[in-house]
Protein backbone atom coordinates (compact mmCIF):
# COMPACT_ATOMS: atom_id res chain seq x y z
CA UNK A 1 -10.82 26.95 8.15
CA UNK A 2 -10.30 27.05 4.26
CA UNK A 3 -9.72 23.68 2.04
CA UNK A 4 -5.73 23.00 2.06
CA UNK A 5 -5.23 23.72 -1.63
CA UNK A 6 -2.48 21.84 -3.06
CA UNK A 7 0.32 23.62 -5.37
CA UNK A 8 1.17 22.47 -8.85
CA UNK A 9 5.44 21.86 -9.73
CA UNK A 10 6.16 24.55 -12.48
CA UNK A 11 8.48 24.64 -14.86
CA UNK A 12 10.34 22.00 -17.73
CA UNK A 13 9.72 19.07 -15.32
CA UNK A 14 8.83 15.87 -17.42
CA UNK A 15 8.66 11.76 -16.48
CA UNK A 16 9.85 9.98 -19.36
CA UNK A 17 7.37 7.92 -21.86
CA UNK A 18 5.77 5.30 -19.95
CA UNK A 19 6.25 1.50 -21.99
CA UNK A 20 3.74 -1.37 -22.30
CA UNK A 21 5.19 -4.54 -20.38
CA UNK A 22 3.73 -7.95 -20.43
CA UNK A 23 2.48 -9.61 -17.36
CA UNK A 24 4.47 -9.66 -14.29
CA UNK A 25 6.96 -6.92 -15.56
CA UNK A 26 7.95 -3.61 -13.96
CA UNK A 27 6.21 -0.45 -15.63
CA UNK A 28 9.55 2.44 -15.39
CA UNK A 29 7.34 5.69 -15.38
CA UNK A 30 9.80 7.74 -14.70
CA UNK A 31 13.63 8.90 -15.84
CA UNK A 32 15.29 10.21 -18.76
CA UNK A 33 13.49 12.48 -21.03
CA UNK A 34 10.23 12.51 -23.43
CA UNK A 35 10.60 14.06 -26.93
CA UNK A 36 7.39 16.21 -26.18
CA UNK A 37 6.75 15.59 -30.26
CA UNK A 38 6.14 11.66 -29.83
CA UNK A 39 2.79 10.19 -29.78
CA UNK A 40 2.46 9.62 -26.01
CA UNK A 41 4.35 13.16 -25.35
CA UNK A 42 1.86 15.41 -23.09
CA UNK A 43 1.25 17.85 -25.40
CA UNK A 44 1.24 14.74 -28.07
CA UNK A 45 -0.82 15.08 -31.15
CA UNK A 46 -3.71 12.49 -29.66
CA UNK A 47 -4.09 15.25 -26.88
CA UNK A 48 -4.10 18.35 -28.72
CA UNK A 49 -7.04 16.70 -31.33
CA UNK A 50 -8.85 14.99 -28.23
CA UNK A 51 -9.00 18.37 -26.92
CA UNK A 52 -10.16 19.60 -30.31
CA UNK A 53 -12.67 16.85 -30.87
CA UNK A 54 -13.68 18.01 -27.10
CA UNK A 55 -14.26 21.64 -27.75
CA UNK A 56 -15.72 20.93 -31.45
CA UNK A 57 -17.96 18.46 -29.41
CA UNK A 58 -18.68 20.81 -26.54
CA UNK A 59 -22.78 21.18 -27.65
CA UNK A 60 -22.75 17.41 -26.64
CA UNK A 61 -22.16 17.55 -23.44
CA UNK A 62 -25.87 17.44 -22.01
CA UNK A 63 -27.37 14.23 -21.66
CA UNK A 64 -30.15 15.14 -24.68
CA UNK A 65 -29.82 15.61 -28.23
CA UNK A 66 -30.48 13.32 -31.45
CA UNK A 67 -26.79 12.82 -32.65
CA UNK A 68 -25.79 9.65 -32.07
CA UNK A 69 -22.22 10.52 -33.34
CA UNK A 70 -21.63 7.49 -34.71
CA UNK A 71 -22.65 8.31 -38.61
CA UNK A 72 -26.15 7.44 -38.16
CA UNK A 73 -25.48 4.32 -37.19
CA UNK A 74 -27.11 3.64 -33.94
CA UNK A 75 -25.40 4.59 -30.22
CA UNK A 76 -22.40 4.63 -29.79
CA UNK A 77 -20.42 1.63 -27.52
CA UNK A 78 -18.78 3.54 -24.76
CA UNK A 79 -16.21 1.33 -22.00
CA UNK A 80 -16.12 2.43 -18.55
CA UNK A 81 -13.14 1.70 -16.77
CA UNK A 82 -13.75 1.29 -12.91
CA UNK A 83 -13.97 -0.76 -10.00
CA UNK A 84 -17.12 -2.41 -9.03
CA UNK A 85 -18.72 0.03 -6.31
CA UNK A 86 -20.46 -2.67 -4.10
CA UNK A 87 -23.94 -0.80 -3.77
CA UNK A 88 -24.38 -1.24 -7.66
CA UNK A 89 -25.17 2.48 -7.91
CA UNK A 90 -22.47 3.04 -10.90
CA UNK A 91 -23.92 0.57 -12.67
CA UNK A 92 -27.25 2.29 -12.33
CA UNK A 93 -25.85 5.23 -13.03
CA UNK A 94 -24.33 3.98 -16.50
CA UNK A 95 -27.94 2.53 -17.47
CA UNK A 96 -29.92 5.76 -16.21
CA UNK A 97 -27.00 8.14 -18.20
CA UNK A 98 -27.35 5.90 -21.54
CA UNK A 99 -30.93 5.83 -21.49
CA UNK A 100 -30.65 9.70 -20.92
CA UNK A 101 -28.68 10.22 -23.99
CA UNK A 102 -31.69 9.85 -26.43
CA UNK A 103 -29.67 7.11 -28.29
CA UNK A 104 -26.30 9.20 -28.85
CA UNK A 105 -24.27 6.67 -26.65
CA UNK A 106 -24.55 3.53 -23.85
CA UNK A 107 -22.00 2.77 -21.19
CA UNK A 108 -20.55 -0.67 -20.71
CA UNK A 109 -18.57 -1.29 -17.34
CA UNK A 110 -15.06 -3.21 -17.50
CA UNK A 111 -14.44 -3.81 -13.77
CA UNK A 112 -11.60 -3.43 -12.35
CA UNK A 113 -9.44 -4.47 -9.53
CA UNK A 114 -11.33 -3.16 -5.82
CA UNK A 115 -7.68 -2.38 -4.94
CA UNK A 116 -6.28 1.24 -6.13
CA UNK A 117 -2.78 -0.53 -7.16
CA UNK A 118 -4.02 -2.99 -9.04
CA UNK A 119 -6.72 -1.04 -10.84
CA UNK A 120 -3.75 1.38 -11.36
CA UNK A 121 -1.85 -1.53 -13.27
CA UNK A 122 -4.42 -2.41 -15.13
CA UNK A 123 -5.36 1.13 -16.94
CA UNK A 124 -1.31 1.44 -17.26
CA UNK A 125 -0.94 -1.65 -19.01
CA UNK A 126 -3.99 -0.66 -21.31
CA UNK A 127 -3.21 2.74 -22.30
CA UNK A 128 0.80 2.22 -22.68
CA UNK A 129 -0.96 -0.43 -25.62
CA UNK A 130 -2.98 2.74 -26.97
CA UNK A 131 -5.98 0.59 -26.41
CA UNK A 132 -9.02 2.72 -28.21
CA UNK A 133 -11.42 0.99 -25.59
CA UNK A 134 -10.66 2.99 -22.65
CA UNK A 135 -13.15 5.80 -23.30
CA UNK A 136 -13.88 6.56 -19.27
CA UNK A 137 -11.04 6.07 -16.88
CA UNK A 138 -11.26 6.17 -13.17
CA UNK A 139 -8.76 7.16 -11.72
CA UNK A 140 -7.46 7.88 -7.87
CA UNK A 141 -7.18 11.31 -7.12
CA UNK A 142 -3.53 11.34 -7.19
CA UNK A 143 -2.79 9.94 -10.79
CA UNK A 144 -3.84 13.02 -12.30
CA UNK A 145 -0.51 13.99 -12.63
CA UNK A 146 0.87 11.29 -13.94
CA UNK A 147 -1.68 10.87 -16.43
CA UNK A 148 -1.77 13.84 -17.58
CA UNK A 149 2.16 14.02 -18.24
CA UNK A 150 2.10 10.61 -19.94
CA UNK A 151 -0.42 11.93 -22.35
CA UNK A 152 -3.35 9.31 -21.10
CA UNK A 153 -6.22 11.55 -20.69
CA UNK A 154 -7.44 14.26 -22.65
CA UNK A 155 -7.87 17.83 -20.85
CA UNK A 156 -11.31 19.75 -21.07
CA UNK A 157 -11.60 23.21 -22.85
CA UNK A 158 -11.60 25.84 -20.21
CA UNK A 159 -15.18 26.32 -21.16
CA UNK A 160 -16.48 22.80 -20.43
CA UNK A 161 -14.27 22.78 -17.44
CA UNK A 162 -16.39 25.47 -15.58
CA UNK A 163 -19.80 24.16 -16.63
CA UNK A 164 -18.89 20.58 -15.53
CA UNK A 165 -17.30 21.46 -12.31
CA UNK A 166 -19.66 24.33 -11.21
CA UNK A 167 -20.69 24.08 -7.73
CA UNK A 168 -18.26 21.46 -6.92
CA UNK A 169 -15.62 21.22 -3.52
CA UNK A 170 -12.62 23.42 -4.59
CA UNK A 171 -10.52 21.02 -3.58
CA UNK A 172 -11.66 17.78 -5.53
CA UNK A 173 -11.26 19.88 -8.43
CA UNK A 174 -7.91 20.49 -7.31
CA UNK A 175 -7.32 16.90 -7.32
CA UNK A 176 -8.53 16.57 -11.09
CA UNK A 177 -6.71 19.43 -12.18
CA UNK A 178 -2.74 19.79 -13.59
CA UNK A 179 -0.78 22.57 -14.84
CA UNK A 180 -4.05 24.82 -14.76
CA UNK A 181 -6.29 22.21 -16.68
CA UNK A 182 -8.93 20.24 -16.13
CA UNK A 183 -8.23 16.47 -16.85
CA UNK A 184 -10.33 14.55 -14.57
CA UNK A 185 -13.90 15.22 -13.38
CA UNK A 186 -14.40 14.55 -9.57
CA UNK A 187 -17.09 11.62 -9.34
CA UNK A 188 -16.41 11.86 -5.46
CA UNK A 189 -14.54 12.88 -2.83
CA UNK A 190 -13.19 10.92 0.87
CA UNK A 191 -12.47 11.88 3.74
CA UNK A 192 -11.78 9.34 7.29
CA UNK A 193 -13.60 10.10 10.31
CA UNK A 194 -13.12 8.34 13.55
CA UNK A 195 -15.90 5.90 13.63
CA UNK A 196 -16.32 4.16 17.43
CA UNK A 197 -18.99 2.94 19.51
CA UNK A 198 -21.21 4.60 21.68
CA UNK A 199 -22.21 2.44 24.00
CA UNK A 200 -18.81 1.64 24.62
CA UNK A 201 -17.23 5.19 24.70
CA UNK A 202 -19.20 7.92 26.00
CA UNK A 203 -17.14 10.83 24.66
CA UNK A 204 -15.22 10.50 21.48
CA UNK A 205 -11.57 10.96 21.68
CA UNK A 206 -9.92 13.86 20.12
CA UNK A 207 -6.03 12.56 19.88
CA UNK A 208 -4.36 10.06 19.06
CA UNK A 209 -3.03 9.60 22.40
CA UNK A 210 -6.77 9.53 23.60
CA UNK A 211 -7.68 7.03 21.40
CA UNK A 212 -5.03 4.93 22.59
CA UNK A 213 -5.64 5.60 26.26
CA UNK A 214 -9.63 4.54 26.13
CA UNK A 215 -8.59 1.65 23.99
CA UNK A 216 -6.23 0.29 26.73
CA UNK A 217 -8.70 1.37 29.59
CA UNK A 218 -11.47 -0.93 27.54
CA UNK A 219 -8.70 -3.79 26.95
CA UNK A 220 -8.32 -3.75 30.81
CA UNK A 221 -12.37 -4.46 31.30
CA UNK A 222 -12.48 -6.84 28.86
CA UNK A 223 -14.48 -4.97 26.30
CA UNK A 224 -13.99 -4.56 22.18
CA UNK A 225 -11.32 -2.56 22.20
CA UNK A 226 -9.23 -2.37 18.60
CA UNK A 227 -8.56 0.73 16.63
CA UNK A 228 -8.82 -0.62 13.07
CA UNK A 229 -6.80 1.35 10.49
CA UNK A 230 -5.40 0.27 7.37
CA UNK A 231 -1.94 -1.47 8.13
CA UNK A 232 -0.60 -3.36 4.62
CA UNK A 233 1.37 -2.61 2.74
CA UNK A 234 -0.51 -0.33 0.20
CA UNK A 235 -1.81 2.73 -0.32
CA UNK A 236 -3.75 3.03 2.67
CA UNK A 237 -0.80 2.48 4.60
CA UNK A 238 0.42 5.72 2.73
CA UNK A 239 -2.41 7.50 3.70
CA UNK A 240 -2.10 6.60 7.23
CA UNK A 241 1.26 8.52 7.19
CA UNK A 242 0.12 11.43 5.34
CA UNK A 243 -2.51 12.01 7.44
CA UNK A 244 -0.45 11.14 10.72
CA UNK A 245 2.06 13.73 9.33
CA UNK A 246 -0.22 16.67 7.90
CA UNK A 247 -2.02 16.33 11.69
CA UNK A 248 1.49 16.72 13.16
CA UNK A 249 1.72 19.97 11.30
CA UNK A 250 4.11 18.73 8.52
CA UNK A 251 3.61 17.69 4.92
CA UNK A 252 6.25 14.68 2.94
CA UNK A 253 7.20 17.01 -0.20
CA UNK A 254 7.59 20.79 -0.73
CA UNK A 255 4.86 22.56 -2.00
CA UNK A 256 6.23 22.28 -5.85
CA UNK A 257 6.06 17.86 -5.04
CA UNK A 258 10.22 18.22 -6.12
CA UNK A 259 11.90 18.01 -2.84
CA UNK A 260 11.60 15.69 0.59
CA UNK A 261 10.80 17.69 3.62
CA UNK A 262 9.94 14.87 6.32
CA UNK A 263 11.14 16.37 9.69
CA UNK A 264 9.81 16.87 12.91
CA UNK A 265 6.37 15.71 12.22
CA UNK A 266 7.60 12.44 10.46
CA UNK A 267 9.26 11.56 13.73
CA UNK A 268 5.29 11.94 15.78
CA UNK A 269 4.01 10.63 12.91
CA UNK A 270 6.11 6.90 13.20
CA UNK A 271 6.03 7.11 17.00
CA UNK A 272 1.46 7.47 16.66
CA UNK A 273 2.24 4.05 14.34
CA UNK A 274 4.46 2.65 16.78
CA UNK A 275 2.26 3.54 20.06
CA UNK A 276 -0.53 2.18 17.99
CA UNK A 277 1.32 -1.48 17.45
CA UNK A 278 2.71 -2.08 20.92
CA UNK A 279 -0.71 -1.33 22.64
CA UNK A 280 -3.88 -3.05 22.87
CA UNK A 281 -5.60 -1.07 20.66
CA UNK A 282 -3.59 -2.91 17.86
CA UNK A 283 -5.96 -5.87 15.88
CA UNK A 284 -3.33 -8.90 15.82
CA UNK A 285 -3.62 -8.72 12.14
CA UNK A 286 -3.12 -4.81 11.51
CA UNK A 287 -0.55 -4.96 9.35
CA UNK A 288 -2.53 -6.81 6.90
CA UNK A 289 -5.23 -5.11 6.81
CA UNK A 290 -7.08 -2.88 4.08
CA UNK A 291 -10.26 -0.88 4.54
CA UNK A 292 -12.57 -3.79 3.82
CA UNK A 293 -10.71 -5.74 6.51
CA UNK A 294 -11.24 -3.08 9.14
CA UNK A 295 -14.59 -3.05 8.09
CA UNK A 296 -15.66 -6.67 8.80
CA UNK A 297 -13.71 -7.02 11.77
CA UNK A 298 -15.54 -3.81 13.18
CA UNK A 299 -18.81 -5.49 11.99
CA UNK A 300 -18.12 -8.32 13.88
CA UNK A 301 -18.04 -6.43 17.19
CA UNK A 302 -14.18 -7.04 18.63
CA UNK A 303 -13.41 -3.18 18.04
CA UNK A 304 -14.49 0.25 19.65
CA UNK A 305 -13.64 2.50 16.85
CA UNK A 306 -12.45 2.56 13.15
CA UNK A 307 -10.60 4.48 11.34
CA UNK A 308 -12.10 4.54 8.16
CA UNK A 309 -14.13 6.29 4.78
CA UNK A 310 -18.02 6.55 4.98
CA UNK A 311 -18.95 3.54 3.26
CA UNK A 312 -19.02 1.75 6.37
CA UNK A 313 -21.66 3.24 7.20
CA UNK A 314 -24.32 1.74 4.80
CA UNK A 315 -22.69 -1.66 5.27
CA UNK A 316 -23.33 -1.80 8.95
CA UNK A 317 -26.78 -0.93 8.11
CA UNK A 318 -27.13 -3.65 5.80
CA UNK A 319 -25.06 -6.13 7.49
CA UNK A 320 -25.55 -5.19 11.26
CA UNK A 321 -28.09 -3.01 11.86
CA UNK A 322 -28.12 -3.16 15.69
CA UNK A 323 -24.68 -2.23 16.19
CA UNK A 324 -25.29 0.34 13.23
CA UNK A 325 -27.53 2.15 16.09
CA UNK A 326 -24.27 2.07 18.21
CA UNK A 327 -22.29 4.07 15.67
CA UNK A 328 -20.90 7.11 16.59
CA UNK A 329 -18.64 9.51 14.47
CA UNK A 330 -16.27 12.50 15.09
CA UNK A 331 -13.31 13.86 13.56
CA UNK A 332 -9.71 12.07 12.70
CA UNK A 333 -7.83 12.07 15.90
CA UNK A 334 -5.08 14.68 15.85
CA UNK A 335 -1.26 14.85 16.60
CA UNK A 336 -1.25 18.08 18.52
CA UNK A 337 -3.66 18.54 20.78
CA UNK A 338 -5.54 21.70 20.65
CA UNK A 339 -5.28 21.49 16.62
CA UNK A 340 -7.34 19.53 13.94
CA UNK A 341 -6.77 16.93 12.23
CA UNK A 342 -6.09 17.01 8.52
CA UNK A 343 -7.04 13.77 7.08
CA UNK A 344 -5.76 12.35 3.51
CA UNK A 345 -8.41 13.10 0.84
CA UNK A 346 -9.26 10.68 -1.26
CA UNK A 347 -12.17 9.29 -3.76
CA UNK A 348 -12.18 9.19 -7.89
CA UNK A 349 -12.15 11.71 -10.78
CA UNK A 350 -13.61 9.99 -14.66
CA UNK A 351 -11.29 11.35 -17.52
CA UNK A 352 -11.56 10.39 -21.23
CA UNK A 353 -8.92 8.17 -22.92
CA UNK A 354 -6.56 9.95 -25.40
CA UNK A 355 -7.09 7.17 -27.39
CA UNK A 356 -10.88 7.05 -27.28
CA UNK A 357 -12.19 7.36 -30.68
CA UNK A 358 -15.77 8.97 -28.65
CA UNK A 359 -14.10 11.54 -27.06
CA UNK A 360 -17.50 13.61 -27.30
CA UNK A 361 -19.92 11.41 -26.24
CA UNK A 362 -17.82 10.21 -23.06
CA UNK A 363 -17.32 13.88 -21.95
CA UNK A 364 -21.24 13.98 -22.37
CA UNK A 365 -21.32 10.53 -20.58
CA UNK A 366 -18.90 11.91 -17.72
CA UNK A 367 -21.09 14.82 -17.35
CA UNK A 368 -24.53 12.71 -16.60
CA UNK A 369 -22.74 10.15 -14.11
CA UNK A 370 -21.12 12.98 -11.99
CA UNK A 371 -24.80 14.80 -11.89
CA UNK A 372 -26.26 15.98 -9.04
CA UNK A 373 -28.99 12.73 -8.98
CA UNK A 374 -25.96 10.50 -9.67
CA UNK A 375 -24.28 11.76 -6.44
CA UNK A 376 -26.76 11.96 -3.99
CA UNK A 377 -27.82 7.77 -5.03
CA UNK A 378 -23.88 7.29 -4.75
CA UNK A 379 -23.61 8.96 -1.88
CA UNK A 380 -26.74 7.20 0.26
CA UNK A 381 -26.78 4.11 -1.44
CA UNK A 382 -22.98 3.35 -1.10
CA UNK A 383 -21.68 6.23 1.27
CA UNK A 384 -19.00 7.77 -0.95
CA UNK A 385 -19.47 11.56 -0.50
CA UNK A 386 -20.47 13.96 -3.01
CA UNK A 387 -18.06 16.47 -4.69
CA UNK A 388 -21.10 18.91 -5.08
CA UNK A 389 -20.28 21.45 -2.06
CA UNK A 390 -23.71 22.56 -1.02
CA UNK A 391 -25.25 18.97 -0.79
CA UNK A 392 -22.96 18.66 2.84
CA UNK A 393 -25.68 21.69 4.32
CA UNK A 394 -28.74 20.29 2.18
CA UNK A 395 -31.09 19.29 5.09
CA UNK A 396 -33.33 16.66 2.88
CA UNK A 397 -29.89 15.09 1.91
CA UNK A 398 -29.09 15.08 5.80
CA UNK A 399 -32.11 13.18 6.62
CA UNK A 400 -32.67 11.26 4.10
CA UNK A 401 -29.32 9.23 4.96
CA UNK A 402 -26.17 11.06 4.94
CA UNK A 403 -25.92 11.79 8.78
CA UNK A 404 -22.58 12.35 8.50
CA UNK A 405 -22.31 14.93 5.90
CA UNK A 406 -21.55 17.82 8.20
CA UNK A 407 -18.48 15.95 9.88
CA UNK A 408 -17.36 14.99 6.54
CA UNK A 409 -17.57 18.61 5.34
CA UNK A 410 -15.48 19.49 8.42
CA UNK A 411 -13.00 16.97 7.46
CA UNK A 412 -12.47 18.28 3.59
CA UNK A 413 -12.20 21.66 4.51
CA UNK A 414 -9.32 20.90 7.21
CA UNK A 415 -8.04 18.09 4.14
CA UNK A 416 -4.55 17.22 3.65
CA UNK A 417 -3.29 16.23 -0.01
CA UNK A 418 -0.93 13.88 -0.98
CA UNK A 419 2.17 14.80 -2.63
CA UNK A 420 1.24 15.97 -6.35
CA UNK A 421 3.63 14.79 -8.52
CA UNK A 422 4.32 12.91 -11.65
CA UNK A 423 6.21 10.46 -9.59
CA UNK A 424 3.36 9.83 -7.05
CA UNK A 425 3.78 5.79 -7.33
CA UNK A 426 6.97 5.60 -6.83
CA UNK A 427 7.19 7.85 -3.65
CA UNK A 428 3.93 6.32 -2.22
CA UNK A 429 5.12 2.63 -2.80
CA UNK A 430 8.59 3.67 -0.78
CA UNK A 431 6.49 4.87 1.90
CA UNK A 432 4.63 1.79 2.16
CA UNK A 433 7.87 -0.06 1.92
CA UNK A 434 10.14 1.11 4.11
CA UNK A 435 7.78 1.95 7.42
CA UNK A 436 5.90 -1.64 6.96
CA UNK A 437 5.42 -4.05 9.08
CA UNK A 438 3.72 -1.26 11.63
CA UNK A 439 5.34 -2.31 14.35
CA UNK A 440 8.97 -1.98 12.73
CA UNK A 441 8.51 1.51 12.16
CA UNK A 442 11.39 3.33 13.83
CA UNK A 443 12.66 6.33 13.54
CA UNK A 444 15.61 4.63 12.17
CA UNK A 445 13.98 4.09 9.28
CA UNK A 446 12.89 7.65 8.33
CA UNK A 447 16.24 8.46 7.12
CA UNK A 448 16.08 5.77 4.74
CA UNK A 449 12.84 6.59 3.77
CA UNK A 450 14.10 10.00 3.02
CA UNK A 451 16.46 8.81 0.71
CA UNK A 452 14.38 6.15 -0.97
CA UNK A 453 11.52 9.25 -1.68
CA UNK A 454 14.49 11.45 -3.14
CA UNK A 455 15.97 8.46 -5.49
CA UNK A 456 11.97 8.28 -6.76
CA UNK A 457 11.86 12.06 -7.39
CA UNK A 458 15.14 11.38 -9.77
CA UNK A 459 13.50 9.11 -11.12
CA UNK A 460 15.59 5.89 -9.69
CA UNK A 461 13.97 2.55 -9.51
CA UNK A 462 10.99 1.14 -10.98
CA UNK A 463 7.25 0.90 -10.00
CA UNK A 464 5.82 -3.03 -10.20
């Protein structure tokens, strides 16, 4: 089964100039048009000479070399922009990649937010100020778009784009990649598996029905028995309904991200939530729950499976190693029996600021921290899993902690993608919207829901 590629909108499509608001205020990224000759245009001037600077800089992007780019006058100060990866190992990877650099450069980390709206916010609010501090950005998979457009991130010469992303997953390239340009470098990839426990479910469940049945049949001999999923209202809730829908053989946009196509495979996609929040198998606090939530209650012991990213894995190893034993893993549960699943694919991609006055030495910076070394330490130490394709059938990598890699593999090449589309935000916070609380989901409300997603597409509303 090949990696679902996703498909790129063509054509004179453009969100209008994004605008710095203070605290509290509503960011309107998209509607009306961009004069593609202002300074936060696409193809604005700070783009076309960060792109310059890149390809004049392109001999810097090893992690060697004895100039410092900074006149002579010592390294030179570079801000990472991300959220603070609870295993440490981006912080080591920022001190290993500066003292790599032989004195050219050394990374500082601004944290942000653990949630991906709020570190969203935060980098919007920052770069509609043209703030020349934000030389790395993380950012979600699906911002790329949106960055891009608004003229936020720089994109790499075609030449540097091959070297950096050589050997790398197809499709997390995809996900760092707009209008046939590399603007993001994938740090590393996500996929959910169904975690659940073995000495309380001898064989694994393959649908979602399935999962719900054994739930129930546990419930009824008083065992753990909740399926913990991400239920607030976020962006995990979104990717609970992109997945639920991809698996049901359906996808929310066309291919081109400019029309709503939810049909048949919406509807099984809000009946799985709604089976899921009348059962048993539903934790009594679901629908505020985020992937650290499912992770502690599943630590605790009151659930039989999880539905969840890797990094749970090292956690319960750290936190609960003797139910870490009991941890067994298979694929997402499926909509149609007989069919896989296509779980959401997720994890983050490090572009350079358009404003960045470094632009060199953070491409050389972005090269070291998405290394191979840098990955496999990510990887073990905090479970996120590698973008680097051939580490998933790398036996030492295998044994040496990563267990899971094969069924993760599985799940990336069968990967869904969300919508790719300038107007990502907006569509993903009406989805989040309109179907939450979980148990309210109807299919009622997938007509409005329809709507809601084509008013974001025209660009109607705002995104908080």
């Amino acid at each position: 089964m090949r990696i679902r590629q996703s498909r790129r909108p063509r054509g004179p499509r453009r969100p209008s100039r994004h605008f710095g608001p203070g605290p509290g205020a509503a960011v309107p990224v998209h509607g009306g048009h961009r004069d593609p000759r202002t300074s936060r245009g696409r193809r604005s001037t700070a783009a076309v000479a960060g792109a310059l600077a890149l390809a004049a800089g392109s001999a810097l992007a090893g992690c060697g070399g004895s100039d410092d780019g900074n006149g002579g006058r010592g390294p030179v100060s570079l801000t990472w922009y991300v959220y603070n990866e609870s295993s440490g190992s981006f912080a080591k990877a920022a001190a290993d990649c500066s003292a790599a650099s032989d004195g050219r450069y050394t990374i500082g980390i601004n944290v942000l937010p653990n949630d991906s709206d709020g570190q969203r916010q935060q980098l919007v609010r920052r770069l509609a100020a043209e703030d020349s501090s934000m030389d790395i950005l993380t950012l979600d998979v699906t911002w790329t778009a949106e960055f891009a457009e608004a003229g936020w991130a720089v994109p790499f010469p075609a030449a540097e784009a091959r070297r950096v992303t050589d050997g790398m997953l197809p499709v997390a390239v995809e996900t760092g990649t707009w209008e046939d340009q590399l603007y993001a470098v994938p740090l590393n990839t996500n996929a959910q598996l169904l975690w659940y426990r073995k000495d309380l479910v001898p064989n694994p469940p393959r649908t979602w029905d399935d999962m719900l049945a054994e739930a129930r049949r546990l419930a009824e001999a008083g065992k753990p028995h909740y399926v913990e999923v991400q239920g607030a209202q976020y962006e995990g809730y979104t990717v609970l309904f992109n997945s639920l829908v991809a698996s049901a053989g359906g996808q929310i946009l066309n291919d081109e991200g400019t029309e709503v196509v939810l049909g048949p495979p919406a509807e099984k996609a809000v009946e799985a939530i709604r089976a899921l929040a009348h059962s048993p198998a539903a934790d009594p606090s679901w629908s505020n729950q985020k992937e650290d939530d499912n992770r502690l209650a599943f630590e605790t012991g009151s659930a039989a499976f999880q539905l969840n990213y890797p990094f749970i894995y090292p956690s319960a190893r750290q936190n609960n190693p003797e139910l870490a034993d009991k941890i067994g893993w298979t694929q997402w549960p499926t909509l149609v029996p007989g069919q896989p699943s296509h779980t959401t694919i997720g994890g983050y991609n490090l572009a350079i600021g358009a404003y960045s006055p470094h632009k060199a030495q953070a491409a050389a910076a972005i090269e070291c921290m998405t290394s191979r070394e840098n990955q496999i330490r990510t990887a073990i130490d905090g479970g996120l899993p590698p973008t680097i394709e051939d580490l998933y059938t790398d036996q030492e990598f295998i044994d040496g902690g990563y267990p899971f890699a094969p069924a993760i593999y599985e799940a990336l090449r069968n990967a869904s993608v969300r919508p790719q589309t300038p107007a990502y935000q907006s569509v993903s916070l009406q989805i989040a919207h309109t179907l939450s609380p979980p148990s309210s989901a109807s299919l009622g409300r997938l007509d409005s829901l329809r709507e809601a997603i084509a008013d974001a597409l025209e660009s109607k509303g705002l995104v908080p």
